[in-house]
Structures are given as C-alpha cells and as structure tokens.
N, C-alpha and C. Protein backbone atom coordinates (compact mmCIF):
# COMPACT_ATOMS: atom_id res chain seq x y z
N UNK A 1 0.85 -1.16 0.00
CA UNK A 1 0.00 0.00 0.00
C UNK A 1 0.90 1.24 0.00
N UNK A 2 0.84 2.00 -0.50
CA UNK A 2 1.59 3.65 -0.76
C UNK A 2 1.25 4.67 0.43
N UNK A 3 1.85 5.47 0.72
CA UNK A 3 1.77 6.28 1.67
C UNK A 3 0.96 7.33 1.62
N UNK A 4 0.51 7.22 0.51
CA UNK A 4 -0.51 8.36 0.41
C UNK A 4 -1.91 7.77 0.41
N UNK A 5 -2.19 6.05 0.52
CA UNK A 5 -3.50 5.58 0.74
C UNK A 5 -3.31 5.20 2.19
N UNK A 6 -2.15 5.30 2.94
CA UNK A 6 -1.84 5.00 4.11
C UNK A 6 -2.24 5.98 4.96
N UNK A 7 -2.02 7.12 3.90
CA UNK A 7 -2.18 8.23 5.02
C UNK A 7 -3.94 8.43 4.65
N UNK A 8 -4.33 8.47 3.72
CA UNK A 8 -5.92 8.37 3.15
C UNK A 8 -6.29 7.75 4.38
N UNK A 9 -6.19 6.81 4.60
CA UNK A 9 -7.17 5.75 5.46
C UNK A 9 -7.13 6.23 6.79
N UNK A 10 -5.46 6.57 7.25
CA UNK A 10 -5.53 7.34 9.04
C UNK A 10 -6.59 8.79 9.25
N UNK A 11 -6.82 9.28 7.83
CA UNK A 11 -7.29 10.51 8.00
C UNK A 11 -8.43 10.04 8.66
N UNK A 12 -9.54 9.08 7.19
CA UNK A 12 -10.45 8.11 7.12
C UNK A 12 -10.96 8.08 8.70
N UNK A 13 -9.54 7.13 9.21
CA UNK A 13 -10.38 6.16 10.24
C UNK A 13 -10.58 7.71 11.56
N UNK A 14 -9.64 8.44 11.72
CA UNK A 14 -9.75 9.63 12.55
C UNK A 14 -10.95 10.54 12.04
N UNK A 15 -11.43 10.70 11.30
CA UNK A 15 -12.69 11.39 10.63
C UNK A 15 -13.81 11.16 11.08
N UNK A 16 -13.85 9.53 11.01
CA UNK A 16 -15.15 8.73 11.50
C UNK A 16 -15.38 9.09 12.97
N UNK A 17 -14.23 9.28 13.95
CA UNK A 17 -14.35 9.15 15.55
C UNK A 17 -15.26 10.61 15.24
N UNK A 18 -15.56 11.28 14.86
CA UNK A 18 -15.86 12.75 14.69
C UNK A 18 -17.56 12.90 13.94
N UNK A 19 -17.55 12.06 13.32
CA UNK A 19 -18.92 11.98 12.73
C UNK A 19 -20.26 10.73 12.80
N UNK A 20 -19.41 9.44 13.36
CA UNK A 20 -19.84 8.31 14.07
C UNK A 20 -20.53 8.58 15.54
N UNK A 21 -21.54 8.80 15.80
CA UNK A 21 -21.68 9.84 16.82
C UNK A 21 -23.12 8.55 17.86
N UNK A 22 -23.23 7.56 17.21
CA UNK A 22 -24.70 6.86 17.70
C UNK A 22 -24.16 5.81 18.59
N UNK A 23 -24.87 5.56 19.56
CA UNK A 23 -24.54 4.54 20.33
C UNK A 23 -23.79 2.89 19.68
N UNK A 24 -24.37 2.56 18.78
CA UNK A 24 -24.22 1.55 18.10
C UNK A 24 -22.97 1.20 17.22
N UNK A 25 -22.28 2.44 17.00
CA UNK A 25 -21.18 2.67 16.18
C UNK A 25 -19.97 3.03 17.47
N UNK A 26 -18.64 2.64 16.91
CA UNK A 26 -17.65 2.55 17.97
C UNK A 26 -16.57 2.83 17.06
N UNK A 27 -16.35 3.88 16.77
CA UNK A 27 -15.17 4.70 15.88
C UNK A 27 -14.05 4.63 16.78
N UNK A 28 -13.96 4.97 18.03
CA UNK A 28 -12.82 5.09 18.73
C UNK A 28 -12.00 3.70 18.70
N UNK A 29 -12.16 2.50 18.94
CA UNK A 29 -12.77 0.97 19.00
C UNK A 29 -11.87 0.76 17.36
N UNK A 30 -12.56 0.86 16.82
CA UNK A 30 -12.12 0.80 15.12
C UNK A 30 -11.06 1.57 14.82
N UNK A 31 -10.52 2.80 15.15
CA UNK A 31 -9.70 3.52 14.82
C UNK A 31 -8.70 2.95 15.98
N UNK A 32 -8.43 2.10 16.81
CA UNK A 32 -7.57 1.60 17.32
C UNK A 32 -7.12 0.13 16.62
N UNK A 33 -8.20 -0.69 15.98
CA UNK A 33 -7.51 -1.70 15.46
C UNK A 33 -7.06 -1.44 14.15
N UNK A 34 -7.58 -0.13 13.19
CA UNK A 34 -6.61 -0.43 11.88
C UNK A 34 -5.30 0.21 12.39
N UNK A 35 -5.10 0.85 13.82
CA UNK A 35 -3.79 1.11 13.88
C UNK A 35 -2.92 -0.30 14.47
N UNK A 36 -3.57 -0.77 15.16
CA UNK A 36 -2.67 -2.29 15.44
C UNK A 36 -2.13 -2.81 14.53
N UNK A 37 -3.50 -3.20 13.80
CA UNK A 37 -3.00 -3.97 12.80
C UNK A 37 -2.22 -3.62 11.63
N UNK A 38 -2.12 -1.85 11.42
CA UNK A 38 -0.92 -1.63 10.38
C UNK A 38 -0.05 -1.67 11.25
N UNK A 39 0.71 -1.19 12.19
CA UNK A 39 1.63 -0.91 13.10
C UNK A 39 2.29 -2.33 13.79
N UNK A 40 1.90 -3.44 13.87
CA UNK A 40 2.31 -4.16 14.71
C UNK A 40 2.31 -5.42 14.01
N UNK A 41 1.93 -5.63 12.55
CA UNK A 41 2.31 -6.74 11.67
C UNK A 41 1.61 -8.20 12.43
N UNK A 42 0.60 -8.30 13.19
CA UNK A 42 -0.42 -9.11 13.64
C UNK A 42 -1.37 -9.17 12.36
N UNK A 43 -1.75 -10.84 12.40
CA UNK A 43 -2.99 -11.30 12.30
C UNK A 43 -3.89 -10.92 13.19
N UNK A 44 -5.10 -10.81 12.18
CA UNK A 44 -6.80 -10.62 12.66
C UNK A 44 -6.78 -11.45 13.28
N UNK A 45 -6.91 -12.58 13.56
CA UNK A 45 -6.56 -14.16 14.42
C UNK A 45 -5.93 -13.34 15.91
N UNK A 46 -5.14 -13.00 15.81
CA UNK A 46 -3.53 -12.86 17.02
C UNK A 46 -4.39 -11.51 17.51
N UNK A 47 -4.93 -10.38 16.71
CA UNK A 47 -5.34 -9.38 17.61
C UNK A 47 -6.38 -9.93 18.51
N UNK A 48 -7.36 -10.37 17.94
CA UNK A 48 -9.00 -10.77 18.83
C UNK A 48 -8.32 -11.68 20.05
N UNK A 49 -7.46 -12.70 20.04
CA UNK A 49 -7.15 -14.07 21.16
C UNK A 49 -6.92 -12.81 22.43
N UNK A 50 -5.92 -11.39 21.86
CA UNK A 50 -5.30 -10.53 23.08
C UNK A 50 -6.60 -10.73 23.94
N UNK A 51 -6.15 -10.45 25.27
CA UNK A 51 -6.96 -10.06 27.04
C UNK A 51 -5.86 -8.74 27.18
N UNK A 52 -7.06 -7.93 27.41
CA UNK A 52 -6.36 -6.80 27.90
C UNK A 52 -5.00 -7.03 28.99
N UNK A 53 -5.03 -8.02 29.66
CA UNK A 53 -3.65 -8.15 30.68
C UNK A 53 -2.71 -8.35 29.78
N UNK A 54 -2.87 -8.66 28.37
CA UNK A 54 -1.29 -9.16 27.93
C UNK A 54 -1.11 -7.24 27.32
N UNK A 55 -1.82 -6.45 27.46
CA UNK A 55 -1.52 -5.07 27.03
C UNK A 55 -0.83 -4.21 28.15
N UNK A 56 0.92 -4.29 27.76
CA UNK A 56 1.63 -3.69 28.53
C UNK A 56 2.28 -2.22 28.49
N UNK A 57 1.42 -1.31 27.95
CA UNK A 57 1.62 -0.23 26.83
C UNK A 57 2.56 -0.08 25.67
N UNK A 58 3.70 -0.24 26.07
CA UNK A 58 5.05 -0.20 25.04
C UNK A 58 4.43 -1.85 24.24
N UNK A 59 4.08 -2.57 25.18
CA UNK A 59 4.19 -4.07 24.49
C UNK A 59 2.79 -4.81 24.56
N UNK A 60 2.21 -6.02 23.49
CA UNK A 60 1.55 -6.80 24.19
C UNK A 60 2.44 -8.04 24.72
N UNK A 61 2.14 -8.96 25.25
CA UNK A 61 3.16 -10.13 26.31
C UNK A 61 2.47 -11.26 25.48
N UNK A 62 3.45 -12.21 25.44
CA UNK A 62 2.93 -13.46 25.36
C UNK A 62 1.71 -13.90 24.23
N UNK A 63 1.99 -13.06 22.93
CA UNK A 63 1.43 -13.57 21.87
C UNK A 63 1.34 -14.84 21.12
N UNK A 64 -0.32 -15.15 21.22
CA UNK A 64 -0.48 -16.40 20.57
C UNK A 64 -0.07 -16.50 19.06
N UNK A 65 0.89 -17.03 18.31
CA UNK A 65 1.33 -16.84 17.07
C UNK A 65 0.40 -17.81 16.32
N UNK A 66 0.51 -17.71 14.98
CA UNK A 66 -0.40 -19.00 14.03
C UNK A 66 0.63 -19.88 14.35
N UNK A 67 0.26 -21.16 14.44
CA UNK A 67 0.62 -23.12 14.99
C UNK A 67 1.06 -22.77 16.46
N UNK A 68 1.85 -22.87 16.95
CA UNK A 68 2.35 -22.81 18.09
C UNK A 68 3.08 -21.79 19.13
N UNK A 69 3.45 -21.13 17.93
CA UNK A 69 4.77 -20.06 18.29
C UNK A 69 3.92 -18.86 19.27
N UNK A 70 4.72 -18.60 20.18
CA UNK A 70 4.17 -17.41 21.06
C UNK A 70 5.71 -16.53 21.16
N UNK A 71 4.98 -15.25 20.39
CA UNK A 71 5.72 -13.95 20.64
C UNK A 71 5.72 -13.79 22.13
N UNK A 72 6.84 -13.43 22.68
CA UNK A 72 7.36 -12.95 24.30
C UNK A 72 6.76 -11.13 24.34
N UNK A 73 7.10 -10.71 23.18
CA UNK A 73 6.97 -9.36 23.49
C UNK A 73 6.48 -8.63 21.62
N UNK A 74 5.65 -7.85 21.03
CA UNK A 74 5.14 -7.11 20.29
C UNK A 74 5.34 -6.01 20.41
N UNK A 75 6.25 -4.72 19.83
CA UNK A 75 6.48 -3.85 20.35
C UNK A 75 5.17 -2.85 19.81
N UNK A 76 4.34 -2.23 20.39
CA UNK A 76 3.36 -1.11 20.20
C UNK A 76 3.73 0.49 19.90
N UNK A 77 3.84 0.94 18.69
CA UNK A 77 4.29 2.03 18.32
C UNK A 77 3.53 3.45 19.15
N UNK A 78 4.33 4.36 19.70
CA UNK A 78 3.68 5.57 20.07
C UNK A 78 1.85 5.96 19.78
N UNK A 79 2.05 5.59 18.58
CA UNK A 79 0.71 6.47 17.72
C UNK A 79 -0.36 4.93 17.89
N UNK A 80 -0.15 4.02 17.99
CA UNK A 80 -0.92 2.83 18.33
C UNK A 80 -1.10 3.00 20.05
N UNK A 81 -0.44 2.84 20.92
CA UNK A 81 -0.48 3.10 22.34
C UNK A 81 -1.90 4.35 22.22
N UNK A 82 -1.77 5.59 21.97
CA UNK A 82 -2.62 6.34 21.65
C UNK A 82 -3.92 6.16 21.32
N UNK A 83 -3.91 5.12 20.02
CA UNK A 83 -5.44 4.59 20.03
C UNK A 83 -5.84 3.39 20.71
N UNK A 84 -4.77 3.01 21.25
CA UNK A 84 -5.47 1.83 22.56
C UNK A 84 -5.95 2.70 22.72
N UNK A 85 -5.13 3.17 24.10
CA UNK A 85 -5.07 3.77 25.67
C UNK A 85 -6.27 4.82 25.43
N UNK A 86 -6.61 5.47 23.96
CA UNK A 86 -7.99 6.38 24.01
C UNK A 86 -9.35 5.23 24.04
N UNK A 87 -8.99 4.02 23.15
CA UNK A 87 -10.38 3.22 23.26
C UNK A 87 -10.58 2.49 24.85
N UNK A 88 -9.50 2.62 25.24
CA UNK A 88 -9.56 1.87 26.88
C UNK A 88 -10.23 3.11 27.72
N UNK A 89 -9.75 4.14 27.56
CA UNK A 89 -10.46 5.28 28.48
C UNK A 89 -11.88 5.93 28.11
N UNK A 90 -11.75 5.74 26.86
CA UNK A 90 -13.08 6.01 26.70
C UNK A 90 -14.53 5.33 26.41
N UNK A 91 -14.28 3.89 25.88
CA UNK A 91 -14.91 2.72 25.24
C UNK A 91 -15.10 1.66 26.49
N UNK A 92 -13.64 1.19 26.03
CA UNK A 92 -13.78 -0.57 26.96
C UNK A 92 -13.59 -0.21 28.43
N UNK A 93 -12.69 0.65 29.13
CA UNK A 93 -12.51 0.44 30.43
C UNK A 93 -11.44 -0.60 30.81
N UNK A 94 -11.27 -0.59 32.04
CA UNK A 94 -9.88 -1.72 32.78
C UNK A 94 -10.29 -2.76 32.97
N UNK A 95 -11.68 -3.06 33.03
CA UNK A 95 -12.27 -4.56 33.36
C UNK A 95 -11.46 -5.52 32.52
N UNK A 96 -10.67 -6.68 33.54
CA UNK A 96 -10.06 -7.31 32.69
C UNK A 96 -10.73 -8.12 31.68
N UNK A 97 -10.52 -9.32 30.64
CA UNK A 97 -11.38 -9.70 29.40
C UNK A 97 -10.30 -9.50 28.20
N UNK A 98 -11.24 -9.63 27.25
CA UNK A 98 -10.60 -9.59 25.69
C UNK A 98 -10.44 -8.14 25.82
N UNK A 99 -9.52 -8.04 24.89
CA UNK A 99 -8.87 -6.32 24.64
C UNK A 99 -9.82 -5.84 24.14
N UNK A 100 -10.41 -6.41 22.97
CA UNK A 100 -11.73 -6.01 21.69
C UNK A 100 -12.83 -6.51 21.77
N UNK A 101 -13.65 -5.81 22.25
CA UNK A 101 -14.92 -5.86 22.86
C UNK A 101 -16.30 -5.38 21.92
N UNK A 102 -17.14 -6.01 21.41
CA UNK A 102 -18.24 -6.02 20.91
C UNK A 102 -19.55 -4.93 21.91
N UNK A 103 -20.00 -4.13 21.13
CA UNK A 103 -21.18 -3.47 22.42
C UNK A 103 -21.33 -4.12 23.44
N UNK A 104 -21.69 -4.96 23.12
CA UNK A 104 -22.49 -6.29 24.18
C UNK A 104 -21.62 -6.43 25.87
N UNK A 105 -20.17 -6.52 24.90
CA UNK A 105 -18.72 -6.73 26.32
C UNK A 105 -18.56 -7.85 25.76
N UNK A 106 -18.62 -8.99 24.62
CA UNK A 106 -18.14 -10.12 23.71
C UNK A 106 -16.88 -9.91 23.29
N UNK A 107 -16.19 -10.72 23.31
CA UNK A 107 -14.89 -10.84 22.00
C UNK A 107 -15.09 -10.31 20.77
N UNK A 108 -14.66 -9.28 20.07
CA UNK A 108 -15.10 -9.10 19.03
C UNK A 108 -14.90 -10.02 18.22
N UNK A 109 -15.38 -10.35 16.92
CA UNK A 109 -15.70 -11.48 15.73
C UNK A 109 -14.71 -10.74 14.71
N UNK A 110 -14.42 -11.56 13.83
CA UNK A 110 -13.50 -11.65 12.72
C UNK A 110 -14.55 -10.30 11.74
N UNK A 111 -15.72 -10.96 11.57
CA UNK A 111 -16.29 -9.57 10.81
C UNK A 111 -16.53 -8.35 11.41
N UNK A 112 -16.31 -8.74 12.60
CA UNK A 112 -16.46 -7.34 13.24
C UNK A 112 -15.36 -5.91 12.57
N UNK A 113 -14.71 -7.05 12.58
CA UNK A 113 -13.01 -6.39 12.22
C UNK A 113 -13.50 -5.48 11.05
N UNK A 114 -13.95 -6.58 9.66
CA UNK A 114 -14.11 -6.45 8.50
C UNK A 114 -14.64 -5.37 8.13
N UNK A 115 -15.98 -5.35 8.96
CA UNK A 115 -16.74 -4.05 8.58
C UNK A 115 -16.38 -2.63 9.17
N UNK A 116 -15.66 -3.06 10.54
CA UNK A 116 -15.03 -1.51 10.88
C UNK A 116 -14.09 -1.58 9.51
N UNK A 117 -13.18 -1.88 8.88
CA UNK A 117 -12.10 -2.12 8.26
C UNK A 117 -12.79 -1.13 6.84
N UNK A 118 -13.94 -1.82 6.40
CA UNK A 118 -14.54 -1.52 4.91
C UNK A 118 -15.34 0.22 5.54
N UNK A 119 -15.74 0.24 6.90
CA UNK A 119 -16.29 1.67 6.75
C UNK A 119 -15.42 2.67 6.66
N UNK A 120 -13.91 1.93 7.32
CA UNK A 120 -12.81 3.01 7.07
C UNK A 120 -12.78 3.62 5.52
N UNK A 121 -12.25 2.09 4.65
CA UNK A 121 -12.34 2.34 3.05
C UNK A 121 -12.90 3.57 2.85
N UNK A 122 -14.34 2.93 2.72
CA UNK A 122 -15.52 3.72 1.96
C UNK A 122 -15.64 5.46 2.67
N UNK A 123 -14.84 5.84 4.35
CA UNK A 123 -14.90 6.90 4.00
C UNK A 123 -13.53 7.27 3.40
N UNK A 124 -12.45 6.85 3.45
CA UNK A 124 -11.15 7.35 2.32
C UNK A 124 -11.57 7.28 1.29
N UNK A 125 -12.61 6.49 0.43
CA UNK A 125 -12.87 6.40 -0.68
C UNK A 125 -14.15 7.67 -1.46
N UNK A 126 -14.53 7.89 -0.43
CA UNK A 126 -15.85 9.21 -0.49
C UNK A 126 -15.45 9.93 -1.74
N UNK A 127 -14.13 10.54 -1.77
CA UNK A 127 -13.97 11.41 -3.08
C UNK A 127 -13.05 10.82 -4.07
N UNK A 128 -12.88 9.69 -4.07
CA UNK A 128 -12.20 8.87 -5.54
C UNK A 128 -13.13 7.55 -5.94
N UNK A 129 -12.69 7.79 -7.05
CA UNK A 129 -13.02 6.95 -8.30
C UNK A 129 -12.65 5.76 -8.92
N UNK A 130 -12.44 4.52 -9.44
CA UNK A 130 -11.96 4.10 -10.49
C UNK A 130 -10.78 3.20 -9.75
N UNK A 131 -9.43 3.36 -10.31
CA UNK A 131 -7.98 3.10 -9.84
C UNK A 131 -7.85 3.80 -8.45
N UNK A 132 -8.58 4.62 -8.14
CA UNK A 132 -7.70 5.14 -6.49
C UNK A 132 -8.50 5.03 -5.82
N UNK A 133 -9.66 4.41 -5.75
CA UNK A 133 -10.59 3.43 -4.87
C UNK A 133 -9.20 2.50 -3.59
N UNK A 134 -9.25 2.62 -2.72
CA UNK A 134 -8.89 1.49 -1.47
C UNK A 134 -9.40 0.53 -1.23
N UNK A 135 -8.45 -0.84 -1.47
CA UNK A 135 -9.45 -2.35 -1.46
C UNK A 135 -8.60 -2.30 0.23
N UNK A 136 -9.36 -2.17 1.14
CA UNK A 136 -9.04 -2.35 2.69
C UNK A 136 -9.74 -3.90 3.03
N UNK A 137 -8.42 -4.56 3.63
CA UNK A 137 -8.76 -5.83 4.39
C UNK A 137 -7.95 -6.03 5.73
N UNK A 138 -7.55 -6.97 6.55
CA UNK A 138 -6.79 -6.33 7.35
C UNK A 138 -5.43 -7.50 6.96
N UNK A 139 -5.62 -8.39 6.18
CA UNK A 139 -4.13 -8.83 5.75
C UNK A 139 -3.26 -7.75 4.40
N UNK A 140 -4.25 -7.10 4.29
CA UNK A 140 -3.78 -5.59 3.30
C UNK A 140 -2.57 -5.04 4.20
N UNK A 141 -2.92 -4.62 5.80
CA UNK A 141 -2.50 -4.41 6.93
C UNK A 141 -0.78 -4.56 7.05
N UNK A 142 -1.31 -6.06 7.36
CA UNK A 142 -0.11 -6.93 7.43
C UNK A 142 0.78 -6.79 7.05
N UNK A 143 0.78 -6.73 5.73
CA UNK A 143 1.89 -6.83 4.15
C UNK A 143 2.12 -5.66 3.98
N UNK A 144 1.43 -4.50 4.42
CA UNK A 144 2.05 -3.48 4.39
C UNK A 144 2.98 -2.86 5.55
N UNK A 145 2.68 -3.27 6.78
CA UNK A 145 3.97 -3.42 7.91
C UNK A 145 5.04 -4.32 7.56
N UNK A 146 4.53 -5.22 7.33
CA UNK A 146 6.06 -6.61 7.13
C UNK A 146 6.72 -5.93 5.89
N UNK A 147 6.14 -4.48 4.77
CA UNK A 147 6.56 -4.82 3.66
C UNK A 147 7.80 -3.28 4.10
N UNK A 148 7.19 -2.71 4.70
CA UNK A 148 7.50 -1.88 5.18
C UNK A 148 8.78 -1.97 6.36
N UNK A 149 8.79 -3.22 6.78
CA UNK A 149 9.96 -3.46 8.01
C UNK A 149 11.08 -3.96 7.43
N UNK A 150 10.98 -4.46 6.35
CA UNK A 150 12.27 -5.41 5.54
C UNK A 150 12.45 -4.00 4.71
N UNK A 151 11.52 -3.26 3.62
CA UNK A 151 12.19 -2.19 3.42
C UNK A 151 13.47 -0.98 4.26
N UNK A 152 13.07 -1.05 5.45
CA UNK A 152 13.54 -0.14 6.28
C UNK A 152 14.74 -0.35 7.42
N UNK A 153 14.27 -1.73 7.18
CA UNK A 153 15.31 -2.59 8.53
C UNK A 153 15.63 -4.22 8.23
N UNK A 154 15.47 -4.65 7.32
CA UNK A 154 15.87 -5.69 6.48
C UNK A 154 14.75 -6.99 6.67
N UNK A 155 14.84 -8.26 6.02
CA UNK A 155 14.14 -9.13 6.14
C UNK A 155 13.83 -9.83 7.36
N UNK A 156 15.04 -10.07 7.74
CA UNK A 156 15.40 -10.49 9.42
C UNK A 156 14.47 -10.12 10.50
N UNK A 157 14.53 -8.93 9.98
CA UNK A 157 13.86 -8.15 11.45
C UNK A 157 12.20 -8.24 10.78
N UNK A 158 11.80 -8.01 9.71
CA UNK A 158 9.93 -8.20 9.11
C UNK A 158 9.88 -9.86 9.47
N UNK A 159 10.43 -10.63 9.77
CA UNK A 159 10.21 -12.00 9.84
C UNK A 159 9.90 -12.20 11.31
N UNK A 160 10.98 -11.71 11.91
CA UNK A 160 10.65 -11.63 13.38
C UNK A 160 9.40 -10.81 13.79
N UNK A 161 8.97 -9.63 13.44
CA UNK A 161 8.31 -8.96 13.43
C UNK A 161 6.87 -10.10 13.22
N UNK A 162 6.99 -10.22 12.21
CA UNK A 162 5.73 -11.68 11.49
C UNK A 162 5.36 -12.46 12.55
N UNK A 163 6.11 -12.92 12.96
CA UNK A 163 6.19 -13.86 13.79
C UNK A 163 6.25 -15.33 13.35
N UNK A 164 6.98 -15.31 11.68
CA UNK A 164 7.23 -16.23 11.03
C UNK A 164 8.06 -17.38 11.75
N UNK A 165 8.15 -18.79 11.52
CA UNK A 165 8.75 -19.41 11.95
C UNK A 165 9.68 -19.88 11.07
N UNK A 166 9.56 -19.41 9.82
CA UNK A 166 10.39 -20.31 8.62
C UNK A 166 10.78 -19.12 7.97
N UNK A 167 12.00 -18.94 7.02
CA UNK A 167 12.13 -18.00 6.06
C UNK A 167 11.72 -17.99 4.72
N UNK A 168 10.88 -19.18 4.84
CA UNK A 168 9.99 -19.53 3.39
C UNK A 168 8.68 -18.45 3.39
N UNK A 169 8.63 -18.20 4.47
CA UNK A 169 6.92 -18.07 4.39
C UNK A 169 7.19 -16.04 4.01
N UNK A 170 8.11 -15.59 4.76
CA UNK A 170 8.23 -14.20 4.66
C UNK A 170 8.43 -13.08 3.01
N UNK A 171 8.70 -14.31 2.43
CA UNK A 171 8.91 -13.63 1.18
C UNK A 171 7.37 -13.30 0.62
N UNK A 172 6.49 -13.95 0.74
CA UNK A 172 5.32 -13.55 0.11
C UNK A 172 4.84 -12.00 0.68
N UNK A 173 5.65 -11.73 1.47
CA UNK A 173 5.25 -10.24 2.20
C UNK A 173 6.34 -9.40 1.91
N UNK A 174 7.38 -10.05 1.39
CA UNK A 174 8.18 -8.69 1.28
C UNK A 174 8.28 -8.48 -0.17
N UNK A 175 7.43 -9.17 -0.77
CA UNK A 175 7.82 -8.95 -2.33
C UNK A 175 7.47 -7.63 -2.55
N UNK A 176 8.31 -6.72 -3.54
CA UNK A 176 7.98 -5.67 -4.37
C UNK A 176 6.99 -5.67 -5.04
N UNK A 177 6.29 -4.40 -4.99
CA UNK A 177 4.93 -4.58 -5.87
C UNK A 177 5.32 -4.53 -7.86
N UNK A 178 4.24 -4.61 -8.51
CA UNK A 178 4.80 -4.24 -9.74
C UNK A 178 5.14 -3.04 -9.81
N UNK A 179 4.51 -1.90 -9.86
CA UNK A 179 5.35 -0.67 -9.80
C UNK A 179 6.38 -0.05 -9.07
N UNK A 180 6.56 -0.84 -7.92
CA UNK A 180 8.21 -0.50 -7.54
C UNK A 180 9.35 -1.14 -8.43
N UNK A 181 8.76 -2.61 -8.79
CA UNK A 181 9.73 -3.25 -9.55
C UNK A 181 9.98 -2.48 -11.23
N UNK A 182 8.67 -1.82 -11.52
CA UNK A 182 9.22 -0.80 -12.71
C UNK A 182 9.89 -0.07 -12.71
N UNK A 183 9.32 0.78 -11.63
CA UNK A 183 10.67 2.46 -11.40
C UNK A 183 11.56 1.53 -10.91
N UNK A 184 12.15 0.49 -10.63
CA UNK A 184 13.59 0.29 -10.33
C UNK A 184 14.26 -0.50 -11.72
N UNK A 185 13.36 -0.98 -12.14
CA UNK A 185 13.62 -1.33 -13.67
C UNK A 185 14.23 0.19 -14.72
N UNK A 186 13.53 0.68 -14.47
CA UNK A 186 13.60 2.13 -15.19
C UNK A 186 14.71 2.68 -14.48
N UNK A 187 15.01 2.84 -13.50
CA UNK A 187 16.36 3.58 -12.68
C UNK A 187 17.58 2.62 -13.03
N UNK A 188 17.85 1.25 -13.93
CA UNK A 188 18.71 0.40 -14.08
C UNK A 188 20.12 1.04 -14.82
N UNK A 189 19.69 2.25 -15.65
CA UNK A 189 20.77 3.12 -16.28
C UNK A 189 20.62 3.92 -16.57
C-alpha cells in the first residue's frame, strides 16, 4: 500500500471518531484496530485471542502466534499506544477480558473487524473513483507493515516482526509490488 493511501485511510479512520456519533457505532474501538494492525504486523486471528492483561503499553506479552509459536513481546508504536489507551479510556474500560470488545462486552468477531475495516475504506474512498478506490482488508495491513519493516530494517527483522517461523513463508510479504519493480527497472541506467 503507498503512503498516500496510508495516510488516506488514518485521516479516514480519525474522521469517522468525529462523525460516528450513535450509540451503536464505535469509531474510537475501530480507529484503534486499523492502527494495530498496520503498526504491529499481527494477524486478525492474534489481535482478537489478546486479554487486555497481555496489554503492557510499550508491548503486548505473550502472543499467541499461528501453529504454536508465542511472541514474548510485540512492540506497540507511540501512535498505536494512543489509540489503545484512548479506546480503553473512553470505550472498553480496565475490566479485565478480551482487549476487543463487541457493544455487548463479547470478543469481538472476525467480521467485526471487517466491517469496521470496509467503513474506514468507503470513508477514504468518499472522493475517488476508479484506480484510487482502497481495497481495505486487514491482511492488506499486514503486508504493508512486514513490507515496510524489511524495506527499512531488512528481512530479518519483518520475519521476526511476522512472527514467522520459517524464512519460506516471509517472502510472500516482502515482495515488491509491480510498480516498484518498474521504477527500479527504469532507474537500471
């Protein structure tokens, strides 16, 4: 994803806390998980399992990984801490439980995710058209942190980050898109 649909969508999801205004709707809530989940290179799976006790501000503890593997420590970026620590003070509260909480006080559900995820889209998408439409999912998320951590700090560290167990599996996330692989095609001489 490009930084300018990256930044589209933070506007997006911060917009909504502002105009989402009905009991039923939970912008604050939503605007904390598309920041997890770009920021912290988690599965939709790995966010919902969290209990608020494994949320240590800087870190979550003791992440359930996909098969077996448990992360010791997840580091939580400044600007993610922020949209916790606002959905905890203002939304969920300290009651211990799942971190992501459904109106009700439930675990939130996998679609739960989805549809906060697609109302983000559709408001980044409000004034484009065509090609600059945002296809938002939350393994979109993913691949754009992991793609983003091997860019910046090498493969090593987006793998760890992943919480990959193999170095087979990480390449499908760090691949170059086609248009990076052009302009670097084009920059060859």
């Amino acid at each position: 994803m490009a930084d300018i649909e990256v930044t589209r969508l933070k506007a997006a999801a911060e917009h909504l806390i502002h105009v989402k205004l009905r009991r039923n709707q939970q912008p604050v809530r939503d605007y904390a998980i598309f920041h997890v989940l770009l920021r912290t290179g988690l599965r939709v799976s790995e966010l919902l399992r969290l209990d608020l006790d494994q949320y240590r501000g800087k870190h979550f503890v003791n992440v359930k990984r996909k098969g077996r593997k448990v992360s010791r420590h997840v580091f939580v970026a400044a600007e993610t801490r922020e949209a916790l620590d606002g959905y905890l003070e203002k939304v969920r509260g300290r009651e211990s439980g799942s971190l992501l909480r459904s109106r009700s006080g439930k675990r939130l559900a996998r679609q739960n995710v989805d549809a906060a995820l697609k109302a983000i889209a559709r408001q980044a998408n409000a004034r484009f058209q065509g090609d600059h439409q945002i296809r938002l999912h939350a393994h979109v998320l993913r691949h754009t942190c992991l793609q983003r951590a091997a860019e910046k700090h090498g493969v090593q560290y987006a793998m760890e980050l992943s919480g990959q167990s193999s170095e087979r599996y990480i390449w499908r996330y760090v691949q170059p898109s086609n248009e990076q692989k052009e302009t670097a095609h084009d920059s060859l001489f």
